[in-house]
N, C-alpha and C. Protein backbone atom coordinates (compact mmCIF):
# COMPACT_ATOMS: atom_id res chain seq x y z
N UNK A 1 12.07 -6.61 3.37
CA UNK A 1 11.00 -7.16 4.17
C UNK A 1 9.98 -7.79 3.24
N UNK A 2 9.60 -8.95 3.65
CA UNK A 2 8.68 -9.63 2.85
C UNK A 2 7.49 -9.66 3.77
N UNK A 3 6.07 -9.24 2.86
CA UNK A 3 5.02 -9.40 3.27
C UNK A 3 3.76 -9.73 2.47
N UNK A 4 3.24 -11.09 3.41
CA UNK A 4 2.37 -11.85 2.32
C UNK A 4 1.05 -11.80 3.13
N UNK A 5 -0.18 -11.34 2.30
CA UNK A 5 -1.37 -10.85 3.06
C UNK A 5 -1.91 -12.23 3.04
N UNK A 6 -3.37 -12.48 3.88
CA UNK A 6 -4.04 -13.59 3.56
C UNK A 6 -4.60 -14.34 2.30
N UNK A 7 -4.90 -15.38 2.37
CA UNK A 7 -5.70 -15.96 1.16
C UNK A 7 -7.22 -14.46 0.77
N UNK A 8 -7.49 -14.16 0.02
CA UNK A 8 -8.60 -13.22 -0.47
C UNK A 8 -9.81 -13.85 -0.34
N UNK A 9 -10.89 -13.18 -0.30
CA UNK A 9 -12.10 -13.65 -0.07
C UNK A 9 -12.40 -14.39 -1.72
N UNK A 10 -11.72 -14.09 -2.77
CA UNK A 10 -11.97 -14.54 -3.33
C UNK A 10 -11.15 -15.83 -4.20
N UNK A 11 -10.74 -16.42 -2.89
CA UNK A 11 -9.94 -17.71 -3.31
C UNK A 11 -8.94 -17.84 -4.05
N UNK A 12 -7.94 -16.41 -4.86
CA UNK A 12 -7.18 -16.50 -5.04
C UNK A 12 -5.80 -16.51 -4.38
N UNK A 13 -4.39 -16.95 -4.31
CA UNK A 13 -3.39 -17.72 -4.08
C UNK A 13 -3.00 -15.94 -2.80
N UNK A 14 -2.29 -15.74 -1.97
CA UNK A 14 -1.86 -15.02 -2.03
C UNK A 14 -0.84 -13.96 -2.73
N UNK A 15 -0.48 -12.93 -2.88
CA UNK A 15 0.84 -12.13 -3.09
C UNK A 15 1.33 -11.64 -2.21
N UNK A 16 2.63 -11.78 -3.47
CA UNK A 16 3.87 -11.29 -2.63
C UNK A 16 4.44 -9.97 -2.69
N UNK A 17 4.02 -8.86 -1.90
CA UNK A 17 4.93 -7.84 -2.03
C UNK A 17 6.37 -7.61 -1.49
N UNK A 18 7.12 -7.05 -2.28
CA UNK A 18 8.68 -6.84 -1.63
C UNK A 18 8.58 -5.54 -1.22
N UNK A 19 8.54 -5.33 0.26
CA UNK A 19 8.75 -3.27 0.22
C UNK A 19 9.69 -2.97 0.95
N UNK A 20 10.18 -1.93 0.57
CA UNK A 20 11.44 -1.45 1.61
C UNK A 20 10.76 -0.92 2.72
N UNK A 21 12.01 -1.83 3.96
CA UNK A 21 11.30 -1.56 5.44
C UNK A 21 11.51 0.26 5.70
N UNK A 22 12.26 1.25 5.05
CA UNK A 22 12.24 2.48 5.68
C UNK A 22 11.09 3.29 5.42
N UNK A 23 10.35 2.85 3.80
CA UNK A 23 9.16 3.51 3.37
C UNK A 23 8.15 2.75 4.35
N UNK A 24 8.08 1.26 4.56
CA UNK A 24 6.75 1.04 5.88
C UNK A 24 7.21 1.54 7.00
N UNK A 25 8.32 1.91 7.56
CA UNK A 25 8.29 2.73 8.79
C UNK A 25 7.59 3.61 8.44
N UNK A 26 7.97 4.54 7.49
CA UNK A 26 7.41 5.83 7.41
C UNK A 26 6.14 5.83 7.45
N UNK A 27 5.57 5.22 6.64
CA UNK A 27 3.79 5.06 6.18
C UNK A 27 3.22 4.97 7.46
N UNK A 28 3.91 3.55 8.19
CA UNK A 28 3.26 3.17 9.42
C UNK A 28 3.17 4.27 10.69
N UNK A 29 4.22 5.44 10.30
CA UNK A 29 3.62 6.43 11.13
C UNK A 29 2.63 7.66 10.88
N UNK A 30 2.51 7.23 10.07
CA UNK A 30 1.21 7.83 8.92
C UNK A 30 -0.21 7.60 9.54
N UNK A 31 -0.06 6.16 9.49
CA UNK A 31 -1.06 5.12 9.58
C UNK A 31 -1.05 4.08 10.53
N UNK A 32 -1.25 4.28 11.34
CA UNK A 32 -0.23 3.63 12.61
C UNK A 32 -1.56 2.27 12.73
N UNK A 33 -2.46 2.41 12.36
CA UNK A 33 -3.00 0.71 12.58
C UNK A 33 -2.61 -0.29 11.36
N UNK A 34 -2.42 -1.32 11.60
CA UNK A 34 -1.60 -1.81 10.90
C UNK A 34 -2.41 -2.67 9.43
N UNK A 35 -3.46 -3.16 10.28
CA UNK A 35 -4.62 -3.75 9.44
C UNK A 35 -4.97 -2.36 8.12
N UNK A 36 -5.15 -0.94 8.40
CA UNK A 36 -5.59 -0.32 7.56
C UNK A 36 -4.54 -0.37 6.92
N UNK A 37 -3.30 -0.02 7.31
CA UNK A 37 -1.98 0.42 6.51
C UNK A 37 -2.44 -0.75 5.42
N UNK A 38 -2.19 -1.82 5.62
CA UNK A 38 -2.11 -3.18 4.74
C UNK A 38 -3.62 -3.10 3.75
N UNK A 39 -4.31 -2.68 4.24
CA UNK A 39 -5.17 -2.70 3.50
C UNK A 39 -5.46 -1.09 2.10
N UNK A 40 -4.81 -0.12 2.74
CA UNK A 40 -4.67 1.09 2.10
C UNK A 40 -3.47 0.45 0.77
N UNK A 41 -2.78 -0.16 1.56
CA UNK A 41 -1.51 -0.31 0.30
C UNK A 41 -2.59 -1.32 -0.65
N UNK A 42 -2.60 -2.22 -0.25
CA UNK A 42 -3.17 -3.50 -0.82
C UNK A 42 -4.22 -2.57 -2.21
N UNK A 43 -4.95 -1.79 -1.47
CA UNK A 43 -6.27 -1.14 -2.60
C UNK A 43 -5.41 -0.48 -3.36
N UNK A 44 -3.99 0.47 -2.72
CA UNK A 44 -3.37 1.39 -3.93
C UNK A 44 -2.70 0.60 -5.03
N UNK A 45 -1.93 -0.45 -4.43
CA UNK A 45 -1.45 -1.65 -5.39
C UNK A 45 -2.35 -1.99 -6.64
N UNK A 46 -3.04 -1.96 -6.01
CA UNK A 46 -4.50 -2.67 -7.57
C UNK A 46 -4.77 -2.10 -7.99
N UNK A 47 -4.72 -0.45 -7.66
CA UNK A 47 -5.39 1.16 -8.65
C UNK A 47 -4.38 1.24 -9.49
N UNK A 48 -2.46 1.25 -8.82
CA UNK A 48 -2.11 0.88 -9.83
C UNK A 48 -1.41 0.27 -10.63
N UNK A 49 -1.84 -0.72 -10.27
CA UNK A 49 -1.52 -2.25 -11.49
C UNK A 49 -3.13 -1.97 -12.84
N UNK A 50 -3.93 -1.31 -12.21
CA UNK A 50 -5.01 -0.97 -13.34
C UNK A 50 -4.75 0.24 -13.91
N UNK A 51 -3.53 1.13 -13.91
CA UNK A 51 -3.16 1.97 -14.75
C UNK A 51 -2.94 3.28 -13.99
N UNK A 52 -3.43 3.58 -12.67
CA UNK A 52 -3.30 4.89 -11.87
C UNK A 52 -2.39 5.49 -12.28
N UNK A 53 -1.84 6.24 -11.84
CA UNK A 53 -0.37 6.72 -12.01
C UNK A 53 -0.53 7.75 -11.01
N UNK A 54 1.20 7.46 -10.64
CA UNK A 54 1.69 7.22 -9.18
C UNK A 54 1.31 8.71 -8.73
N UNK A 55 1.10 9.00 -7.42
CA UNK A 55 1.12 10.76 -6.64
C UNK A 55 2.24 11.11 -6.48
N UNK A 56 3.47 10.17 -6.76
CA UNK A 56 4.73 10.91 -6.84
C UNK A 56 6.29 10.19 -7.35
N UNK A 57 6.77 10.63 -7.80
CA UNK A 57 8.24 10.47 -8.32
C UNK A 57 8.78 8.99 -8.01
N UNK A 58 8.09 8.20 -8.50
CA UNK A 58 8.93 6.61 -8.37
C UNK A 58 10.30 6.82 -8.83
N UNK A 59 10.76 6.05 -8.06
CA UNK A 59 12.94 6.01 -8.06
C UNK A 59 12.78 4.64 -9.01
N UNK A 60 13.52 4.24 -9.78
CA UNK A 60 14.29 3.23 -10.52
C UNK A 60 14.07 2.37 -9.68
N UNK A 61 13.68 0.69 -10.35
CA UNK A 61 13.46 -0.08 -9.76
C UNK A 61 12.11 -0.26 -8.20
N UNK A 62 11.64 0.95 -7.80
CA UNK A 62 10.59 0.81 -6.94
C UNK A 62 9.67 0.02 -7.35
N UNK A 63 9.02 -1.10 -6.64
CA UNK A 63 7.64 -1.63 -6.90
C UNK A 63 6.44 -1.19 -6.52
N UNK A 64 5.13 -1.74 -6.86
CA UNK A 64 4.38 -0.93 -7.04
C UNK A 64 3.91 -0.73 -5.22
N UNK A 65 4.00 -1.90 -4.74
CA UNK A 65 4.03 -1.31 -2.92
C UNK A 65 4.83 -0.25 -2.56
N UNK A 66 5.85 -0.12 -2.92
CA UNK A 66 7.09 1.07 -2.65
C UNK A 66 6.38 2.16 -2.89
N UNK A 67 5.72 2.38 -4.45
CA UNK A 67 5.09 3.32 -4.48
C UNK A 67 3.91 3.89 -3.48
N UNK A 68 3.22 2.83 -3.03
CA UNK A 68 1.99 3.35 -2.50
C UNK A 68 2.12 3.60 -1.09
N UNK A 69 3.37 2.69 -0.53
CA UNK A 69 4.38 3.58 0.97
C UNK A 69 4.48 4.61 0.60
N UNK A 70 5.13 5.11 -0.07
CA UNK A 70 5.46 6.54 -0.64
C UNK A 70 4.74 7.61 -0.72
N UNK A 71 3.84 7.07 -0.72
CA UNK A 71 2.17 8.00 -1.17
C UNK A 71 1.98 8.15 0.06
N UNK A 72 2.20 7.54 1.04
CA UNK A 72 0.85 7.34 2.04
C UNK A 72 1.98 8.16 2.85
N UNK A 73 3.27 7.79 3.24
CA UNK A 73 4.27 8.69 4.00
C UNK A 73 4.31 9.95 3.46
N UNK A 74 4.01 10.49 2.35
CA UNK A 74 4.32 12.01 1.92
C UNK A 74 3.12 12.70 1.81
N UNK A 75 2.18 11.88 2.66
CA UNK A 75 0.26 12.59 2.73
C UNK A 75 0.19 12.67 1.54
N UNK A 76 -0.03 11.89 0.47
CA UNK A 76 -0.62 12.18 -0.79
C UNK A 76 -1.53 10.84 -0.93
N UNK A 77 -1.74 10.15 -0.43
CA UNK A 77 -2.45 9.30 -0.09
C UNK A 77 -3.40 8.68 1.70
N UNK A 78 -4.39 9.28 1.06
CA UNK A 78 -5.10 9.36 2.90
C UNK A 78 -6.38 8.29 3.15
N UNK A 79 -6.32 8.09 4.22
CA UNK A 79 -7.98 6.98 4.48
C UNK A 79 -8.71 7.62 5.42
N UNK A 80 -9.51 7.88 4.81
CA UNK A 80 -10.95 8.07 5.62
C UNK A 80 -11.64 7.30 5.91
N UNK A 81 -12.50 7.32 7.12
CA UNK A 81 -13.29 6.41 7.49
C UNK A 81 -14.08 5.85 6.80
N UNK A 82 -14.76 4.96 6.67
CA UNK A 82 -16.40 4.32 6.10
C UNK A 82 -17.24 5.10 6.75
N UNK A 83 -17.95 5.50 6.02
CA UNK A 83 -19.13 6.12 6.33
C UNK A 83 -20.13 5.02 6.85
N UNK A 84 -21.09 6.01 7.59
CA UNK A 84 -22.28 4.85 8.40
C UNK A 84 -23.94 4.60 7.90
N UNK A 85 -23.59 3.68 7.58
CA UNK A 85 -25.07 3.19 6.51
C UNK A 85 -26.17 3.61 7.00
């Protein structure tokens, strides 16, 4: 499954993540709105492409979206609300 988010607020090009559709099933029942899901991955993607390291056991060849499905389907990765200013 290919999924390409919008242009960024900050005018750079979009990306492209490749994720396997059984880990976004899973997540997505995790996270069942779809806008957060995309946006939970999107923030874990960039924690870690800046060096995070992963909440759990990446398989050979997983990318870094795979990983952060992974996270989010095995509750090791959670979203809480925004708090109210």
């Amino acid at each position: 499954m290919l999924f390409v988010p919008q242009e960024g607020e900050n005018g750079l090009p979009p990306l492209l993540f490749f994720m396997n559709a059984q880990l976004l099933e899973d997540a997505a029942k995790v996270i069942t709105e779809p806008q957060v899901l995309i946006n939970a991955v999107s923030r874990r993607v960039r924690q870690l492409t800046a060096g995070s390291r992963p909440m759990v056991e990446a398989e050979f060849r997983m990318g870094l979206a795979d990983i952060a499905l992974m996270e989010i389907a095995k509750g090791k990765l959670a979203v809480a609300p925004k708090p109210a200013a």
